[in-house]
PDB file of N, CA and C in Angstrom:
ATOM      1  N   UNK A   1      -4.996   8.660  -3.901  1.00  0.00           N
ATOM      2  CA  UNK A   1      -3.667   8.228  -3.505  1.00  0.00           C
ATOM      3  C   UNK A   1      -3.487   6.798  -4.005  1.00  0.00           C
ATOM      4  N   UNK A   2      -2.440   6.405  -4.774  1.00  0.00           N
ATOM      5  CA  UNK A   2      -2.094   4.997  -5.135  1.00  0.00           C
ATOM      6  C   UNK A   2      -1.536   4.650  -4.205  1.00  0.00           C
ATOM      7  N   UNK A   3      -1.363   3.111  -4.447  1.00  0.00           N
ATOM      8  CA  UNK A   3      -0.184   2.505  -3.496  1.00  0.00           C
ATOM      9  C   UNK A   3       1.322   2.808  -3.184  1.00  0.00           C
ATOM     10  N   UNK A   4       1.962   3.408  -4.313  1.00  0.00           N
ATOM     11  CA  UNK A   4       3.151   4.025  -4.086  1.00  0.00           C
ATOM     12  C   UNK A   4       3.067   5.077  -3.256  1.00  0.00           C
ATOM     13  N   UNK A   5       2.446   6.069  -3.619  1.00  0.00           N
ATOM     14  CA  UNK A   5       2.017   7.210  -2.754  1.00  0.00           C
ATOM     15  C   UNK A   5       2.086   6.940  -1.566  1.00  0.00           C
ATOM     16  N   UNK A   6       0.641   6.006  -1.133  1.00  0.00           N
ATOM     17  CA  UNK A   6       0.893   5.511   0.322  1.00  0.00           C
ATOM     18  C   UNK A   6       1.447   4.868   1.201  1.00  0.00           C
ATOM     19  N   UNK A   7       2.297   4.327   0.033  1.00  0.00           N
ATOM     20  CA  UNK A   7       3.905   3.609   0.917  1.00  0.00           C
ATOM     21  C   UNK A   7       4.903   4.318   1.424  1.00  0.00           C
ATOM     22  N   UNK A   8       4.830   5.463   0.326  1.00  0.00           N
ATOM     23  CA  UNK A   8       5.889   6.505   0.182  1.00  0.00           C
ATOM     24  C   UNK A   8       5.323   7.754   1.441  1.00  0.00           C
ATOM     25  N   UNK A   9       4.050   7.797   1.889  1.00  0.00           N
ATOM     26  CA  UNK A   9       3.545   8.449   3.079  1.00  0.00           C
ATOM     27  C   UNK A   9       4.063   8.024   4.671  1.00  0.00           C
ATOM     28  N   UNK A  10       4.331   6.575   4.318  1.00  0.00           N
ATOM     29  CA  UNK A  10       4.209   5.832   5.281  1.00  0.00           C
ATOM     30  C   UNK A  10       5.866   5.693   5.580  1.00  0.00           C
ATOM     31  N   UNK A  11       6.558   6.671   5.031  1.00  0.00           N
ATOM     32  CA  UNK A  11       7.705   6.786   5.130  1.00  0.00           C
ATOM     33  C   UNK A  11       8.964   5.755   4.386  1.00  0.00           C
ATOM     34  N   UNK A  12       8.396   5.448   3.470  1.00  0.00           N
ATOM     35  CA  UNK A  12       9.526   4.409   2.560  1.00  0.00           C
ATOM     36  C   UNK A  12       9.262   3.070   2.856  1.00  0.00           C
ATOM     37  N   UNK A  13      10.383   2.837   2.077  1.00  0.00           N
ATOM     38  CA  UNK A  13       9.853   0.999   2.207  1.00  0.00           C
ATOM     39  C   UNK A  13      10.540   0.175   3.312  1.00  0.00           C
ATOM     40  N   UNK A  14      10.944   0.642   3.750  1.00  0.00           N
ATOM     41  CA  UNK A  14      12.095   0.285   5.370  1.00  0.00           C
ATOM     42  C   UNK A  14      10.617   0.718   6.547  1.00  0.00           C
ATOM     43  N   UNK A  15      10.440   1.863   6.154  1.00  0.00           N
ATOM     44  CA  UNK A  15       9.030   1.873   7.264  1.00  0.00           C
ATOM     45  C   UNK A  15       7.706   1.275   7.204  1.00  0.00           C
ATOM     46  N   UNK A  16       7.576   1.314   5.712  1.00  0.00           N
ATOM     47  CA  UNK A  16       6.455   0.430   5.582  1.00  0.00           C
ATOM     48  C   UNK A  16       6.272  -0.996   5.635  1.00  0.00           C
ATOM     49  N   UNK A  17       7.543  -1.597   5.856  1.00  0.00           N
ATOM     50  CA  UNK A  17       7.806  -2.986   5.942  1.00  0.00           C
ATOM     51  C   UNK A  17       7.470  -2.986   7.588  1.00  0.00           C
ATOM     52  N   UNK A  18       7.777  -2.315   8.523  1.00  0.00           N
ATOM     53  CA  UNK A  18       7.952  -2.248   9.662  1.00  0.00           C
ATOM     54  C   UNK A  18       6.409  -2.214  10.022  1.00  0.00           C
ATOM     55  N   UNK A  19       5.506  -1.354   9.442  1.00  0.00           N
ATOM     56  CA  UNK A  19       4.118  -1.370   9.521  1.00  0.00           C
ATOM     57  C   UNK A  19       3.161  -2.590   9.602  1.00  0.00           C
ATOM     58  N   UNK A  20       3.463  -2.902   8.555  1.00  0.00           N
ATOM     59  CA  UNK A  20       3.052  -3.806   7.388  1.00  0.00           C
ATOM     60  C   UNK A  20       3.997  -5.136   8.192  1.00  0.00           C
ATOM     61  N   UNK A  21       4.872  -5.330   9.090  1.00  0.00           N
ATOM     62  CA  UNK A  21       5.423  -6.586   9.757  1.00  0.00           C
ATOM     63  C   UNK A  21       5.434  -7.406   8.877  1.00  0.00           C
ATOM     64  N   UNK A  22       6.233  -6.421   7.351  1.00  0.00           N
ATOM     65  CA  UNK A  22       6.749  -8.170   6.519  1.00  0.00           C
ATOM     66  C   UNK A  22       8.142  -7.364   6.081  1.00  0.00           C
ATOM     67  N   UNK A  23       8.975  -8.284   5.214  1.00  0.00           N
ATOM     68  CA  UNK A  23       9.764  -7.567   4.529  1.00  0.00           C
ATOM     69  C   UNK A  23       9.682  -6.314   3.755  1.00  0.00           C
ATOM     70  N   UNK A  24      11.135  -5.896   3.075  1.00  0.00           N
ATOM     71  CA  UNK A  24      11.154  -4.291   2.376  1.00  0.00           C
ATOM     72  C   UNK A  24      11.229  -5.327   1.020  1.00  0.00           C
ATOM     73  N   UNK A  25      11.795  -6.373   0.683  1.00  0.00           N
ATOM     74  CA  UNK A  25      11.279  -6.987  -0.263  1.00  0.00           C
ATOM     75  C   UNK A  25       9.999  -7.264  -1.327  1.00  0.00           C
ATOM     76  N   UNK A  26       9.031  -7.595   0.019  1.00  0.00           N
ATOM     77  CA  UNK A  26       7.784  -7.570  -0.346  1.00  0.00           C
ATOM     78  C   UNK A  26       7.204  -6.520  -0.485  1.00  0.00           C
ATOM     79  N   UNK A  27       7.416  -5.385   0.163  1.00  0.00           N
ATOM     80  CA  UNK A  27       7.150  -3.857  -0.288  1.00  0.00           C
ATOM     81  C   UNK A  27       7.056  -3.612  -1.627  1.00  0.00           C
ATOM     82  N   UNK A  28       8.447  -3.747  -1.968  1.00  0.00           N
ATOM     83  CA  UNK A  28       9.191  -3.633  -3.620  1.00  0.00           C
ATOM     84  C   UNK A  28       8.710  -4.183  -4.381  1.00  0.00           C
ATOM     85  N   UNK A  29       7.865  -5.538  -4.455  1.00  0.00           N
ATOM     86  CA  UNK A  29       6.966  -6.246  -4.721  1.00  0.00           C
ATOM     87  C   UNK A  29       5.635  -5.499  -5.477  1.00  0.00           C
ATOM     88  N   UNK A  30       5.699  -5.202  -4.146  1.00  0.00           N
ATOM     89  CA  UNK A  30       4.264  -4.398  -4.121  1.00  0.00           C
ATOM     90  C   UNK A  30       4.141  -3.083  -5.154  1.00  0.00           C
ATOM     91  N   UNK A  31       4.851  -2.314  -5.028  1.00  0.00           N
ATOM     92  CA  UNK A  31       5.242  -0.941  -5.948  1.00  0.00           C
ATOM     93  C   UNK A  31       5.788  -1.988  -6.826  1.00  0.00           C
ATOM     94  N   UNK A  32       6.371  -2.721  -7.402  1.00  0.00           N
ATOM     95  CA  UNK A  32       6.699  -3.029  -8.646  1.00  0.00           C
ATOM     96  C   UNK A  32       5.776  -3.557  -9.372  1.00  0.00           C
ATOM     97  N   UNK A  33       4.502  -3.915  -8.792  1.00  0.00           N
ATOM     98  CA  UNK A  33       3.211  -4.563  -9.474  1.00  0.00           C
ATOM     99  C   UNK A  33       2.254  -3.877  -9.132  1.00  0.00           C
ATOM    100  N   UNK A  34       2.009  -2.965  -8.272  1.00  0.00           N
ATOM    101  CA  UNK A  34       1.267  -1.556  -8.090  1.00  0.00           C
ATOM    102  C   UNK A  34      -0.132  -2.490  -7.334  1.00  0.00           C
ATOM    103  N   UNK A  35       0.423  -3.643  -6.820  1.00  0.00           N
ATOM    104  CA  UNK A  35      -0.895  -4.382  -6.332  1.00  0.00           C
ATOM    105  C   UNK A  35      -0.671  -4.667  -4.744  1.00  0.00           C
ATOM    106  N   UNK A  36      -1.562  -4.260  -4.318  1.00  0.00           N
ATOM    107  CA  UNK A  36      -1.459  -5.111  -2.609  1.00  0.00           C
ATOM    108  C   UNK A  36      -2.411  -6.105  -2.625  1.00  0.00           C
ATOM    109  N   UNK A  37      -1.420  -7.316  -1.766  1.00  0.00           N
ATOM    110  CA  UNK A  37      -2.151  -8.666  -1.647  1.00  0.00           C
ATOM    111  C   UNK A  37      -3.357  -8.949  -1.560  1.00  0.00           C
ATOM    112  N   UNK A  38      -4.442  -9.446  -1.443  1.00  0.00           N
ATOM    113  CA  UNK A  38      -6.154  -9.260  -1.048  1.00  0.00           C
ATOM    114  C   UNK A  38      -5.719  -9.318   0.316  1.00  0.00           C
ATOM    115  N   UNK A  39      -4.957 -10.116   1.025  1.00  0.00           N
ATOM    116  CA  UNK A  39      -4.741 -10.501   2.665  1.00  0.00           C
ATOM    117  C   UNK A  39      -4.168  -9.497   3.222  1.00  0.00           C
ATOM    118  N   UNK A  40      -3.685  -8.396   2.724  1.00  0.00           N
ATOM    119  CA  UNK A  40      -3.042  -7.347   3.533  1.00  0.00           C
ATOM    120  C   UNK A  40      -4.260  -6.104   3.130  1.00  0.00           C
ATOM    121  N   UNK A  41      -4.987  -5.748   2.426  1.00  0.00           N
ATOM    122  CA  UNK A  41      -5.997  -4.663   1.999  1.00  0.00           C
ATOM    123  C   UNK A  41      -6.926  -4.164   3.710  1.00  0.00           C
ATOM    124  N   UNK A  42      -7.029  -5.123   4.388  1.00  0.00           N
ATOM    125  CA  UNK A  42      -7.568  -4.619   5.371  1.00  0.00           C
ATOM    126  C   UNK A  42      -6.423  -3.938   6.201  1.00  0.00           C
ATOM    127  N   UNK A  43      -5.400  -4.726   6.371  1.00  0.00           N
ATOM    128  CA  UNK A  43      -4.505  -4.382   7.399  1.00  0.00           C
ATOM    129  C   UNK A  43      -3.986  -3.256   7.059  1.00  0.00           C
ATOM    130  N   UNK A  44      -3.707  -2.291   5.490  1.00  0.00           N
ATOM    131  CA  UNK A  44      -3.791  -1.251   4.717  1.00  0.00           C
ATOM    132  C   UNK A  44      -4.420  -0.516   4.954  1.00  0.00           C
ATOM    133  N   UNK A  45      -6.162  -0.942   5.057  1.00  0.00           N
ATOM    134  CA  UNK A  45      -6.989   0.028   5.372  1.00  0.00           C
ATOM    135  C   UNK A  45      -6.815   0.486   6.976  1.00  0.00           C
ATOM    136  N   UNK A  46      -6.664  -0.296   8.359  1.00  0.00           N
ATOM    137  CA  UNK A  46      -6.374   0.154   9.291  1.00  0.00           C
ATOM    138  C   UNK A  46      -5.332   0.968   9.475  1.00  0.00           C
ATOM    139  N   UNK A  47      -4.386   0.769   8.743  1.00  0.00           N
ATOM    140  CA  UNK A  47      -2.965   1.692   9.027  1.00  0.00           C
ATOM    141  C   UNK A  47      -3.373   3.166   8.334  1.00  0.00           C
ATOM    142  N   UNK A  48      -3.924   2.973   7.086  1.00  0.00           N
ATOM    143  CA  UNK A  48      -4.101   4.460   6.588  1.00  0.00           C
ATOM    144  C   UNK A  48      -5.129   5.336   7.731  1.00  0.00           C
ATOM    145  N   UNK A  49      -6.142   4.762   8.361  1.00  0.00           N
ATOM    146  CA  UNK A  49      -7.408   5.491   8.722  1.00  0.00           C
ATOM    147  C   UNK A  49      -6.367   5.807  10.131  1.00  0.00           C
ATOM    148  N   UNK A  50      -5.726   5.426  10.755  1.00  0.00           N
ATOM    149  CA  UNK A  50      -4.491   5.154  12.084  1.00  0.00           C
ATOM    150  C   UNK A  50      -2.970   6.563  11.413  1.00  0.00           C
ATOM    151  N   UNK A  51      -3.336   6.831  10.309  1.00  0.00           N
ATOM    152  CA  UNK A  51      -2.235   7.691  10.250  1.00  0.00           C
ATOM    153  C   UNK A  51      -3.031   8.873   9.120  1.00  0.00           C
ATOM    154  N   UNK A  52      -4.257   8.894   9.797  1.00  0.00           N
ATOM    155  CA  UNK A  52      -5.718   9.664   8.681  1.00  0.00           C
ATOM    156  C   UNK A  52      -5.176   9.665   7.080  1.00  0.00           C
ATOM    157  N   UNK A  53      -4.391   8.950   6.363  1.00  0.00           N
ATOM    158  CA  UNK A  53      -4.040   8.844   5.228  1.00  0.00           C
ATOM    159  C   UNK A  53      -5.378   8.522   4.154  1.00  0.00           C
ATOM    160  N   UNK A  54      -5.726   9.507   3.559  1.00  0.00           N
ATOM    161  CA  UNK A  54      -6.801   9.150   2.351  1.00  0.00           C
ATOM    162  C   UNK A  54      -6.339   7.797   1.472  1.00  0.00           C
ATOM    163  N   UNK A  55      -6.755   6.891   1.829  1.00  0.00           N
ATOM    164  CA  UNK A  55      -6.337   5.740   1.105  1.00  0.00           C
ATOM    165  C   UNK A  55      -7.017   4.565   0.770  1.00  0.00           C
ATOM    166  N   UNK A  56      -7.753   4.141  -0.061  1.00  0.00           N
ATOM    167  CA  UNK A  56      -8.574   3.097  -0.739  1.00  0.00           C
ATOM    168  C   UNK A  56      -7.740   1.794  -1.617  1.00  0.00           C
ATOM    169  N   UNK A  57      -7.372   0.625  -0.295  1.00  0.00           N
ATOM    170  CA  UNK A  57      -6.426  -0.135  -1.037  1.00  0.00           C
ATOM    171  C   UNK A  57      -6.896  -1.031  -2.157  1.00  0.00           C
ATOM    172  N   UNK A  58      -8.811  -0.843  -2.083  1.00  0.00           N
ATOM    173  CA  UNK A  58      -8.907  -1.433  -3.165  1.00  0.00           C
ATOM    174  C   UNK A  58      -9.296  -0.559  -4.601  1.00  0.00           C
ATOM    175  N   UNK A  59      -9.333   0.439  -4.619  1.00  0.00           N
ATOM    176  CA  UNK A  59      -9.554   1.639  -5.363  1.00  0.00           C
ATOM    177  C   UNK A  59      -7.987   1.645  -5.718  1.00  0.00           C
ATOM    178  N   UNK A  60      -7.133   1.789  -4.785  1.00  0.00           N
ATOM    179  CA  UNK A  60      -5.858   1.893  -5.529  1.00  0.00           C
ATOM    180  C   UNK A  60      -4.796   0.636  -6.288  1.00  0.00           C
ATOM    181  N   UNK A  61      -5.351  -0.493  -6.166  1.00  0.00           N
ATOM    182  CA  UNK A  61      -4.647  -1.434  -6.713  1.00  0.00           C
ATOM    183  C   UNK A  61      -5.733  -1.968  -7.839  1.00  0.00           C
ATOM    184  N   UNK A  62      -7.156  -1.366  -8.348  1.00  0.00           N
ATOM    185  CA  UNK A  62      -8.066  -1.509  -9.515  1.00  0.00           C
ATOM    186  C   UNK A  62      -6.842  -1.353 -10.330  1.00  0.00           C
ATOM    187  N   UNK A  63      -6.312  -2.269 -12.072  1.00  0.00           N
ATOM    188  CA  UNK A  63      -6.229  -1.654 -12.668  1.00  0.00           C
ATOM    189  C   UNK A  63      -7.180  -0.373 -13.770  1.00  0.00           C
ATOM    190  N   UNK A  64      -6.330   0.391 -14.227  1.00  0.00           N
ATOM    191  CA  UNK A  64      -7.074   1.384 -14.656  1.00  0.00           C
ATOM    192  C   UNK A  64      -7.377   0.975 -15.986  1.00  0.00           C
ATOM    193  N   UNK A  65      -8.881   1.360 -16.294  1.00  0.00           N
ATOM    194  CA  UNK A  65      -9.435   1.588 -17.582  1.00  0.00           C
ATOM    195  C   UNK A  65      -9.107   2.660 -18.478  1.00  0.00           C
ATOM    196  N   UNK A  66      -8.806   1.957 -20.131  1.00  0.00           N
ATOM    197  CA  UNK A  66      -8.318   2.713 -21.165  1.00  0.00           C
ATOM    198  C   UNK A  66      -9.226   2.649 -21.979  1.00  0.00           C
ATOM    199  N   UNK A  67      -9.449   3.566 -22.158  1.00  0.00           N
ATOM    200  CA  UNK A  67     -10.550   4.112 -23.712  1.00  0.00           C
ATOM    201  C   UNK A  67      -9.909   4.477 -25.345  1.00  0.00           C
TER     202      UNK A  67
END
């Protein structure tokens, strides 16, 4: 699961802002750079394991290797 995915689990970016107790701004942020902050990765990891969401925020914001 990427980060979009699990934003998009978490019911959009109006809900995930609500989660996440920051703006839908910073959401948009977030999916627009496919990166979550280092300071929010834990608070990520509690919400996914809290809504059993398969989700590795640092597995999902690695960029990916090209061969």
């Amino acid at each position: 699961m990427n980060l979009t995915q699990f934003l998009a689990a978490l019911g959009g970016t109006q809900q995930a802002a609500r989660a996440f107790a920051t703006t839908p701004q910073a959401i948009s942020n977030w999916k627009r750079r496919q990166r979550l902050p280092a300071a929010r990765q834990l608070q990520a990891l509690m919400i996914a394991r809290k809504k059993r969401l398969p989700f590795n925020p640092v597995a999902a914001t690695q960029p990916e290797v090209r061969r």
